[in-house]
Protein backbone atom coordinates (compact mmCIF):
# COMPACT_ATOMS: atom_id res chain seq x y z
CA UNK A 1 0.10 -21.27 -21.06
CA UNK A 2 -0.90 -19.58 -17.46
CA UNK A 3 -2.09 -21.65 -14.97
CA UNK A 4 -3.96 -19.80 -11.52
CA UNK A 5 -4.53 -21.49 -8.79
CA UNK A 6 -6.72 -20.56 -6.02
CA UNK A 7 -6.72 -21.58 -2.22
CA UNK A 8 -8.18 -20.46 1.06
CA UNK A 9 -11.86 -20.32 0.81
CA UNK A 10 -14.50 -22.79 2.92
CA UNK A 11 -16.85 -22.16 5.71
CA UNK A 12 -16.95 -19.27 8.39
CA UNK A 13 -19.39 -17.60 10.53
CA UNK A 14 -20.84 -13.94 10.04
CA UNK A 15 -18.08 -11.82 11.85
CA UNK A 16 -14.88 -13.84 10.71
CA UNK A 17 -12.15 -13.42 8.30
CA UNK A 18 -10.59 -15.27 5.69
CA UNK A 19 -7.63 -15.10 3.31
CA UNK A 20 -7.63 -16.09 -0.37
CA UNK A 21 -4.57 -16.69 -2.28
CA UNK A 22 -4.15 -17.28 -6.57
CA UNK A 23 -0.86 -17.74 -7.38
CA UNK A 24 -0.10 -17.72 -11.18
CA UNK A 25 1.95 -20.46 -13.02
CA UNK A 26 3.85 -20.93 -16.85
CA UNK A 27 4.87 -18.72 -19.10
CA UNK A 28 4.92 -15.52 -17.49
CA UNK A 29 6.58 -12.34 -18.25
CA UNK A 30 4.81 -9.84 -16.09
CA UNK A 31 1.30 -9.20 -14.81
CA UNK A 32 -0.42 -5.62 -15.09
CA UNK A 33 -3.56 -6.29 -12.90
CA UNK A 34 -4.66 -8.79 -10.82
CA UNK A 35 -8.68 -8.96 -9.27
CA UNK A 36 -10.67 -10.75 -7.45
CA UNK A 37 -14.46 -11.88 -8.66
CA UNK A 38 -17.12 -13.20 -7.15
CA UNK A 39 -20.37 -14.87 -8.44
CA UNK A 40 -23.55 -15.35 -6.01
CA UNK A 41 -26.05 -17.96 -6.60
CA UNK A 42 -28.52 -16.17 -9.45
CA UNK A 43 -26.40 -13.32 -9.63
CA UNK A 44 -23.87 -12.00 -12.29
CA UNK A 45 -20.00 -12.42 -11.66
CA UNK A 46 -18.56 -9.22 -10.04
CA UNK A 47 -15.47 -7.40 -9.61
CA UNK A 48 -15.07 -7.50 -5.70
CA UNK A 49 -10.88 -5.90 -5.59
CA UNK A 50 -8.33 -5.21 -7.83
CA UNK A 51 -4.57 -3.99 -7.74
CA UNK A 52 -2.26 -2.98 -10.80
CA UNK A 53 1.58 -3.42 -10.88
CA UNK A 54 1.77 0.16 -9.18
CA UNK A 55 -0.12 -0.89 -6.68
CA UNK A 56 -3.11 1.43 -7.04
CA UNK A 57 -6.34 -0.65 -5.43
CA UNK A 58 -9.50 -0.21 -6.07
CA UNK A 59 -13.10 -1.80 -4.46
CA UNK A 60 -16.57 -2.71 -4.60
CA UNK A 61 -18.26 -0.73 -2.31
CA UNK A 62 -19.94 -3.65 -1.02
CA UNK A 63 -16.32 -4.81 0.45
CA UNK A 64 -14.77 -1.32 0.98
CA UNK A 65 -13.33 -1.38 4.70
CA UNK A 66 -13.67 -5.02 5.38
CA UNK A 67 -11.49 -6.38 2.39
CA UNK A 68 -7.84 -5.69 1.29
CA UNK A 69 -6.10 -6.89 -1.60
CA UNK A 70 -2.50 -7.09 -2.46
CA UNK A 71 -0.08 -8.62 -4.53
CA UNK A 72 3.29 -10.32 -3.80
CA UNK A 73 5.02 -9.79 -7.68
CA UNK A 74 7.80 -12.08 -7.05
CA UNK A 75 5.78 -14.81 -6.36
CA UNK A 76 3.05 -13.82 -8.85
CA UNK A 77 0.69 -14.05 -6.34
CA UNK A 78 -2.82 -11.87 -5.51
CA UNK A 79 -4.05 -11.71 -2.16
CA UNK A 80 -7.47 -11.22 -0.88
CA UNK A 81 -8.04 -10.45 3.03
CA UNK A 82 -11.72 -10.53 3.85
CA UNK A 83 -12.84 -9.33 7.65
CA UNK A 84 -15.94 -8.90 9.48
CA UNK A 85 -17.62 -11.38 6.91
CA UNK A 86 -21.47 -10.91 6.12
CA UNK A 87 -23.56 -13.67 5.03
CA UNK A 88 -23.94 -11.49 1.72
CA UNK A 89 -20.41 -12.02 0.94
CA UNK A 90 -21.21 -15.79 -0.01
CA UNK A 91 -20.39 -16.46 -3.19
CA UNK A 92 -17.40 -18.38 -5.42
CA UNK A 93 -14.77 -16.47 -5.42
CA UNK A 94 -12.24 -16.08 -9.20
CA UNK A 95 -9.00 -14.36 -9.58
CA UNK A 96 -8.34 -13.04 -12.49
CA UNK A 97 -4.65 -11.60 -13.81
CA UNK A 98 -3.67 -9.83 -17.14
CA UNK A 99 -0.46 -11.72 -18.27
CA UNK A 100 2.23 -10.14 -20.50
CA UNK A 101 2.52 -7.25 -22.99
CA UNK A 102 -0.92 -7.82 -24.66
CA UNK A 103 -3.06 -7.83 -21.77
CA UNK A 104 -4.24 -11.58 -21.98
CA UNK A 105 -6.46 -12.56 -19.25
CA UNK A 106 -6.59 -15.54 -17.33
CA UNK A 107 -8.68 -16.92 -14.64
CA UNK A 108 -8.84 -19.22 -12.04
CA UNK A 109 -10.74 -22.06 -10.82
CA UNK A 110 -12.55 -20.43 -8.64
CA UNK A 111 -12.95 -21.22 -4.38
CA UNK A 112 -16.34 -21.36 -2.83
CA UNK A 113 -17.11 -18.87 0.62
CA UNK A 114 -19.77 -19.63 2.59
CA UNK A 115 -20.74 -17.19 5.64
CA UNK A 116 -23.23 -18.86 7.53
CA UNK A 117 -23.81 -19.34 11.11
């Protein structure tokens, strides 16, 4: 079993930054793509960031230029920088990682972001 666990998310005003981190836990033999997701009150989950083990990123365009995501394979461990923060941006925030050679996907607890002044 996989276990992700997600930190770094809470409270900030419109214009400040944040880091979010989901580091994975168990049986692990390798990870292909990790992502980050985020869910808005009344809205559908969304893919906000994602990396694959080559390191090939792609965004929302929503979050293009503000966020970067990145990965830290020893550690099996995703990343999510978030600057210049808009109050649009609130939302709870999932990581998401496709464990081993048949793609299985796992996903984390999720970690609220509020952007409020």
């Amino acid at each position: 079993q996989v276990q992700l666990v997600e930190s770094g998310g809470g409270l900030v005003q419109p214009g400040g930054s944040l880091r979010l981190s989901c580091a994975a836990s168990g049986s692990i033999s390798s990870i292909s793509r990790m992502a980050w997701c985020r869910q808005a009150p009344g809205k559908q989950r969304e893919l906000v960031a994602a990396i694959i083990s080559g390191g090939i990123t792609n965004y929302a365009d929503s979050v293009k230029g503000r966020f970067t995501i990145s990965r830290d394979n020893a550690k099996n461990t995703v990343y999510l920088q978030m600057n210049s923060l808009k109050p649009e941006d609130t939302a709870v925030y999932y990581c998401n990682m496709f464990v081993g050679v048949l793609f299985r996907p796992y996903w984390g607890q999720g970690t609220r972001v509020t952007v409020s002044s």
